[in-house]
Protein backbone atom coordinates (compact mmCIF):
# COMPACT_ATOMS: atom_id res chain seq x y z
CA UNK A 1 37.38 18.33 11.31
CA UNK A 2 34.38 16.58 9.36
CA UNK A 3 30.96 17.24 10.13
CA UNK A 4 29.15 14.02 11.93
CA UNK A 5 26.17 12.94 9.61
CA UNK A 6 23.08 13.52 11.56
CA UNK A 7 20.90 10.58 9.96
CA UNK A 8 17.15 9.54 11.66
CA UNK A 9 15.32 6.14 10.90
CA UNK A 10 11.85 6.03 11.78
CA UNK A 11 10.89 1.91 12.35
CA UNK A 12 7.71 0.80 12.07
CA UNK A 13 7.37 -2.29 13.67
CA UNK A 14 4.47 -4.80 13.81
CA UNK A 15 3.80 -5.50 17.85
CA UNK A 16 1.82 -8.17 18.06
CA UNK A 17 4.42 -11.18 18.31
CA UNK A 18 7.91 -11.66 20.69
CA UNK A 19 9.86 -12.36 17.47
CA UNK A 20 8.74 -9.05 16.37
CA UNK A 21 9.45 -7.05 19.01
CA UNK A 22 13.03 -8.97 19.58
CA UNK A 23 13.46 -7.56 15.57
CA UNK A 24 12.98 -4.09 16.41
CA UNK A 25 15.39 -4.21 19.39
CA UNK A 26 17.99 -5.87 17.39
CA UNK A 27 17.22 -3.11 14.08
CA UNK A 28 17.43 -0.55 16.73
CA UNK A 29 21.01 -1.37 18.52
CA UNK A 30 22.53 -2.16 14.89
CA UNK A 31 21.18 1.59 13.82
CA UNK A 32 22.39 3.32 16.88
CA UNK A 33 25.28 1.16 16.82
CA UNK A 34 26.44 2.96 13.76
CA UNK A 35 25.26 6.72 15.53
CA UNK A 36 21.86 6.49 13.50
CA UNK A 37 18.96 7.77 15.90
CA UNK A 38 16.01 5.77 16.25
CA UNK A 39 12.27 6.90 16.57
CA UNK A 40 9.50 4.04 16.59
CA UNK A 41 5.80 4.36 14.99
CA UNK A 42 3.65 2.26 17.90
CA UNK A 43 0.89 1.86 19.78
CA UNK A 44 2.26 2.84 23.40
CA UNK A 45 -0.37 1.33 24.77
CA UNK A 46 0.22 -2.04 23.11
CA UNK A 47 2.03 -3.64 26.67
CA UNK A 48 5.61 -3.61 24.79
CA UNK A 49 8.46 -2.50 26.98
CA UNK A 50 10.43 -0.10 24.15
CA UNK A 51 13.68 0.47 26.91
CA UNK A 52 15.02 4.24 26.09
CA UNK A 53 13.69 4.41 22.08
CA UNK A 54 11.42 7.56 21.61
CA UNK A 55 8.05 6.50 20.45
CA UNK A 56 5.65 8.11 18.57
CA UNK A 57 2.10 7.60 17.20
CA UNK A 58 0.71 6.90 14.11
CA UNK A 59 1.16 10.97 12.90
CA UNK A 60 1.63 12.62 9.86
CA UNK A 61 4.99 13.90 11.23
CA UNK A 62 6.28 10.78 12.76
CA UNK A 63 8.56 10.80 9.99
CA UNK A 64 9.45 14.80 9.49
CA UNK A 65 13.30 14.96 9.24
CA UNK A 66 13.64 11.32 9.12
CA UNK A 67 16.37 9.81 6.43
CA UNK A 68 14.12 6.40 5.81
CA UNK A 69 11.17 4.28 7.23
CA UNK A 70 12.07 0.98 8.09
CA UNK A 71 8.87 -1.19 8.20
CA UNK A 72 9.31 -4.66 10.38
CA UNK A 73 6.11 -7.13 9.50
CA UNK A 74 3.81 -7.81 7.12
CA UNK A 75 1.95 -6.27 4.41
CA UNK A 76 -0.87 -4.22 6.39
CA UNK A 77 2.04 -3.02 8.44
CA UNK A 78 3.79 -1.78 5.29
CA UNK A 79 0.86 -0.09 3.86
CA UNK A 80 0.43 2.14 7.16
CA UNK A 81 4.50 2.55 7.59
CA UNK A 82 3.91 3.93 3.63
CA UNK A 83 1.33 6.56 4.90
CA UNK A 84 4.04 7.84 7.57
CA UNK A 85 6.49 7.38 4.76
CA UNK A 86 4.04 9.27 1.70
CA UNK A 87 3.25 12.49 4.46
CA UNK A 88 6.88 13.87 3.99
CA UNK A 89 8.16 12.39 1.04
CA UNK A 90 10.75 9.79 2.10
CA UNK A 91 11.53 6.38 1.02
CA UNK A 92 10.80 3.12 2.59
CA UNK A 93 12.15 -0.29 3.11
CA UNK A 94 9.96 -3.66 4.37
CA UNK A 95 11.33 -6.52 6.33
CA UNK A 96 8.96 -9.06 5.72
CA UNK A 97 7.65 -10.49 9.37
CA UNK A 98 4.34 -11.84 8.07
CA UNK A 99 3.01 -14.21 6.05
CA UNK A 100 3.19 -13.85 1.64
CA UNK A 101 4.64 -10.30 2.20
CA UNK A 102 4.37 -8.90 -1.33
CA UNK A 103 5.37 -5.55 -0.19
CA UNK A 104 8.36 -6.44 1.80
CA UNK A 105 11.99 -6.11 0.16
CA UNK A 106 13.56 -8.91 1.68
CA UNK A 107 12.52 -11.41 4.75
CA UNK A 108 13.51 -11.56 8.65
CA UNK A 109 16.51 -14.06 7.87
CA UNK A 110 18.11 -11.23 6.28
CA UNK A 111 17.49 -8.51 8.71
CA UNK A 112 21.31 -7.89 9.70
CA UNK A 113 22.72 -7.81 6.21
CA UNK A 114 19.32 -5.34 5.24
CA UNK A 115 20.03 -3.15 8.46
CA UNK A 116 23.68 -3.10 7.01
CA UNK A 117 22.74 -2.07 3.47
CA UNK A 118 21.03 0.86 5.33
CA UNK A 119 23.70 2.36 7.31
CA UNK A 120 26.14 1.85 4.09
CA UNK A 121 23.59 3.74 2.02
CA UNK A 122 23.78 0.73 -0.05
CA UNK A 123 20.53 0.83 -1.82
CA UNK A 124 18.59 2.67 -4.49
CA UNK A 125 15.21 3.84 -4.51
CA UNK A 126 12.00 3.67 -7.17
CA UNK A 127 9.21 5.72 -7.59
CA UNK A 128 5.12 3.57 -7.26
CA UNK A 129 2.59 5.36 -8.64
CA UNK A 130 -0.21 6.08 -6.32
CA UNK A 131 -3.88 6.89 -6.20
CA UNK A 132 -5.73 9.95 -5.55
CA UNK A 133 -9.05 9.98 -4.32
CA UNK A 134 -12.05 12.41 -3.79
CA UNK A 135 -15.06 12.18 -2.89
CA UNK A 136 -18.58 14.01 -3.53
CA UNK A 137 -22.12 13.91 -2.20
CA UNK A 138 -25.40 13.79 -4.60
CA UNK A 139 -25.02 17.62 -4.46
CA UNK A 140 -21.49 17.71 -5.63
CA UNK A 141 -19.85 18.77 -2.33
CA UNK A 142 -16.32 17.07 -1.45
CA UNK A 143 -16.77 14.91 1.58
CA UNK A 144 -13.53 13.75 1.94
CA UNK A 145 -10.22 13.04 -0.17
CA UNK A 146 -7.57 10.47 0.64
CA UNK A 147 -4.77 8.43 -1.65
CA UNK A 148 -3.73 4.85 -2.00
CA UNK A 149 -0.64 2.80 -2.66
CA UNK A 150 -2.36 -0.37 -3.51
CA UNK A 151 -5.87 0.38 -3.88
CA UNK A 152 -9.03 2.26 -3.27
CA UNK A 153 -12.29 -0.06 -2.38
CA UNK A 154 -16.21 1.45 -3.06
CA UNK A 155 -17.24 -1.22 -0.54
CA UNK A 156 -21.36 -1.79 0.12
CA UNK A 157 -21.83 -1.73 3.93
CA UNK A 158 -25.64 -3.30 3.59
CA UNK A 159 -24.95 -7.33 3.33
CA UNK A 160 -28.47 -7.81 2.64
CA UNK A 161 -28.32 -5.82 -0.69
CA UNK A 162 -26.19 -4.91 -3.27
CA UNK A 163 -24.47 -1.72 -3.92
CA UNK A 164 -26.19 -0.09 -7.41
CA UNK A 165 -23.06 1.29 -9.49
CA UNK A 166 -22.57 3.29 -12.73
CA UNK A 167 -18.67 2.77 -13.65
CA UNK A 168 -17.53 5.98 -15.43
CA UNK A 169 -13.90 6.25 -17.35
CA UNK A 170 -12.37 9.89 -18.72
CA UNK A 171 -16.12 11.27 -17.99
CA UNK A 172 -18.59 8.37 -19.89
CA UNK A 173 -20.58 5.80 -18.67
CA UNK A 174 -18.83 2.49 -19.18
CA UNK A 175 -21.61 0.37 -17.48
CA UNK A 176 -24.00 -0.09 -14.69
CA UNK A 177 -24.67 -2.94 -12.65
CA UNK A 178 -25.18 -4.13 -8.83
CA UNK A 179 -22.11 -5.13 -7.08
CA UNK A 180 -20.87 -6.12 -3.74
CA UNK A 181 -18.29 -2.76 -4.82
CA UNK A 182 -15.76 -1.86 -7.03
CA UNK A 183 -11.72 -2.14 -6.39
CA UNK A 184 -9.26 0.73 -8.20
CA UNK A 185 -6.03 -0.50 -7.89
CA UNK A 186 -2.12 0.52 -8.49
CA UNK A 187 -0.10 -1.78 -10.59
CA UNK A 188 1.52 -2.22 -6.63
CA UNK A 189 -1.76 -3.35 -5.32
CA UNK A 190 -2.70 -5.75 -8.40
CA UNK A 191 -1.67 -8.68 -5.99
CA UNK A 192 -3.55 -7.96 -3.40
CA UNK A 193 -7.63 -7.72 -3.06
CA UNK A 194 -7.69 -6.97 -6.98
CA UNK A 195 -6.20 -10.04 -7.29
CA UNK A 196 -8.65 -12.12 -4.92
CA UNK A 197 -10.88 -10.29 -7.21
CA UNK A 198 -10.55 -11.89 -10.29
CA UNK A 199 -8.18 -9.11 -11.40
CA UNK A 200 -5.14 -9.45 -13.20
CA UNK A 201 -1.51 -9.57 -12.02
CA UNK A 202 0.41 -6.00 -13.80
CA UNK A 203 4.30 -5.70 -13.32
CA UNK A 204 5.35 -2.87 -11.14
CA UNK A 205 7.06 -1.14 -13.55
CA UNK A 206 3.87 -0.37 -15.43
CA UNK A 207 1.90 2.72 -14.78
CA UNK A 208 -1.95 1.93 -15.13
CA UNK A 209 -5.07 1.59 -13.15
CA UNK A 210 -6.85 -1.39 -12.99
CA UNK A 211 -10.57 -1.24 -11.83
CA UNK A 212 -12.45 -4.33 -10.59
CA UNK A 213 -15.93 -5.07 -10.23
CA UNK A 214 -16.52 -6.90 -6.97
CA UNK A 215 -19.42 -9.80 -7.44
CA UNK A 216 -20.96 -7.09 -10.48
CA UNK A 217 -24.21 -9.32 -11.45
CA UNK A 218 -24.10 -7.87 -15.32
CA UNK A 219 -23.20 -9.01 -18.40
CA UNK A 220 -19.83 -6.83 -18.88
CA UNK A 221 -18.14 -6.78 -15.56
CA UNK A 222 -14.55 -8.07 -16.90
CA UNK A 223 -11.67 -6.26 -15.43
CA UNK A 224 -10.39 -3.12 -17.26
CA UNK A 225 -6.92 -1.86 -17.57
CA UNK A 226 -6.54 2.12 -18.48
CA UNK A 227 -4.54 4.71 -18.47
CA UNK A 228 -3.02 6.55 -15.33
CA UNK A 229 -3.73 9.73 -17.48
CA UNK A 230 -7.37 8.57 -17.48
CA UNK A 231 -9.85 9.37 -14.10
CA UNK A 232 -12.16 6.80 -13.21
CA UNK A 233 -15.48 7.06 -11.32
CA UNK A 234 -17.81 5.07 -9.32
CA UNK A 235 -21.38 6.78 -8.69
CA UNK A 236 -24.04 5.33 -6.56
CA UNK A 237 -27.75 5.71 -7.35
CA UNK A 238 -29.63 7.31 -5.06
CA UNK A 239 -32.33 4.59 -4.19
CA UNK A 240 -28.91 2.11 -3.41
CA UNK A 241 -27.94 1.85 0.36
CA UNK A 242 -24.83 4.08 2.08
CA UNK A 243 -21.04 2.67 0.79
CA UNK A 244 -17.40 3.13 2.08
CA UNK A 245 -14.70 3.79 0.06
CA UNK A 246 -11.65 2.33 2.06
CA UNK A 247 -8.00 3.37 0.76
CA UNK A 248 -4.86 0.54 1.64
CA UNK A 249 -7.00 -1.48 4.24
CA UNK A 250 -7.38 1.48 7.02
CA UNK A 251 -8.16 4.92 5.63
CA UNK A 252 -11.80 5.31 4.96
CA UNK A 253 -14.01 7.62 3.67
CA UNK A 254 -18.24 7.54 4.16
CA UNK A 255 -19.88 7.20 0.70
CA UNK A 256 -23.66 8.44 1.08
CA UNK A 257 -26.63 7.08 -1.32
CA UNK A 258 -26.14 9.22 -4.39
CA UNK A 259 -22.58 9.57 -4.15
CA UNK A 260 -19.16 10.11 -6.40
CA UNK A 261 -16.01 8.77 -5.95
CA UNK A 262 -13.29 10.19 -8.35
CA UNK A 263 -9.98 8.18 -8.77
CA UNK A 264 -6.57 9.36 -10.58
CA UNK A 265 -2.80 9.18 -10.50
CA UNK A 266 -1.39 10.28 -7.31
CA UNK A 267 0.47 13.59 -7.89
CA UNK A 268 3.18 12.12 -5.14
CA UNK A 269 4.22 8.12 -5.70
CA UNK A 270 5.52 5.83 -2.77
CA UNK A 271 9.77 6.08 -2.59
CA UNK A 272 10.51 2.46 -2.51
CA UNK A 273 13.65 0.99 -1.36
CA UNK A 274 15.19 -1.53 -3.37
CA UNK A 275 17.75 -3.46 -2.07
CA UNK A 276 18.51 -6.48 -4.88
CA UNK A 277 17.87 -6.81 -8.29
CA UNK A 278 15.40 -9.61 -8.11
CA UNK A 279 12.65 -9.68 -10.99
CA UNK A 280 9.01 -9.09 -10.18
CA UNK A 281 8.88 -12.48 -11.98
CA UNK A 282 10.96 -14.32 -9.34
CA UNK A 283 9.18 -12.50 -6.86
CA UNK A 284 5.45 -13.73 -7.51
CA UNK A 285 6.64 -16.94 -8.59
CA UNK A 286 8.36 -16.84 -4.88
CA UNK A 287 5.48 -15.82 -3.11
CA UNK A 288 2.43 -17.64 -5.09
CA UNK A 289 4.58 -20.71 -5.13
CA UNK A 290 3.92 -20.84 -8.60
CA UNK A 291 4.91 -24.20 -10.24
CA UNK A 292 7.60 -23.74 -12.61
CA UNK A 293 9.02 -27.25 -13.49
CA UNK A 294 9.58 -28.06 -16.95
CA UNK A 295 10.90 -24.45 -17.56
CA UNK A 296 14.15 -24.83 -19.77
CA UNK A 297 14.79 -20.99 -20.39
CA UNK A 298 15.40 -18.81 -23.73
CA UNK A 299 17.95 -20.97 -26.32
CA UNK A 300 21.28 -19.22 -26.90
């Protein structure tokens, strides 16, 4: 007699629109359909009727024991399904619900056919690199540490100012200047606020970190490419006004006058689900609507 596979999918759904909710219902009767349990990452409070699903909260073991997070909606959805996901170490797989939807795999048109690929195990799964971040006071005492998938942001919180910045890479000065902050970003999170930046676009595939000066009013604020062997470092003068340093969008840390933010390679990437073959090329030409007539292709 063969053992029954006991397989868990945690969804993460975005709640705010009927379509949405209608997508999680129909992910949800597929999955148990095919004897796959179903727990849901949501706000209970958010006035959504979730029928006989077991819900859960944003927690770092939402996912524990789960096979696969299934993220339904945009981007900013993604990037807090990836935190569930990034706590124990499991892969996970966007349906985009939103808008440009970098992060998402495929879009809400192919939902069935996706939800299919997942109960076939029909899909294979890359590693993207992620950031590690700490924190320190002017007296060198760790405040807080966090990590990103797509980027960490030394934001100035005084509008009236600017934020007074030394930029520091593998322990020298590289340059100091007054900024509105400074984005460290993934390869991942290259097209997103890096990218409204003024920073470049890197392919996924590439390990690096890219650092941004946000409005930098000095001569040499280009953006800088370097190695994800290499730490980077943002320091604060201690005349400048309090900062935040916000990781992904959501997870923040307080940056007092004076302080240290050190960023590295993650020690755990994101597991991301892949379920086509589709170059990053196609993608951002896809999803910037890129104009690409004229294009006649390599001879041969």
């Amino acid at each position: 007699m063969s053992h029954r596979e006991d397989r868990t999918i945690l969804l993460v759904p975005h709640t705010g629109r009927a379509d949405n909710v209608e997508s999680m219902r129909r992910a949800a009767d597929l999955l148990q359909a095919a004897g796959i349990r179903v727990r849901v990452s949501a706000n209970r409070d958010a006035g959504v009727d979730f029928g006989e699903l077991e819900v859960w909260g944003h927690t770092a073991d939402a996912a524990e024991g789960c096979e696969m997070v299934l993220v339904l909606g945009g981007d900013g959805t993604f990037l807090r399904a990836a935190d569930l996901a990034h706590a124990v170490d499991i892969p996970v797989l966007g349906i985009n619900l939103g808008h440009v939807g970098f992060l998402a795999e495929w879009d809400a048109e192919s939902l069935e056919q996706a939800i299919a690929r997942v109960i076939e195990k029909s899909y294979r799964v890359e590693d993207r690199m992620t950031l590690a971040v700490r924190v320190f006071d002017r007296e060198g005492v760790q405040v807080g540490d966090s990590w990103a998938l797509n980027e960490a942001s030394v934001e100035n919180i005084n509008h009236s100012g600017v934020l007074d910045a030394v930029l520091e890479v593998d322990g020298r000065p590289v340059s100091a200047f007054g900024c509105d902050g400074v984005l460290i970003s993934t390869p991942t999170g290259s097209t997103a606020y890096a990218f409204s930046a003024g920073g470049p676009v890197l392919w996924p595939e590439l390990d690096a970190i890219l650092v941004v000066p946000n409005n930098a009013h000095a001569l040499f604020t280009k953006p800088l490419v370097v190695s994800p062997q290499s730490q980077v470092a943002v320091e604060s003068e201690s005349s400048t006004s309090p900062a935040l340093v916000t990781m992904d969008g959501f997870r923040r840390i307080d940056m007092p006058a004076g302080a240290r933010v050190e960023v590295s390679k993650g020690s755990r990437p994101v597991r991301w689900v892949r379920l086509d073959e589709q170059p990053f090329t196609d993608r951002l030409v896809r999803k910037l609507r890129l104009p690409v007539e004229g294009w006649r292709g390599p001879r041969g």
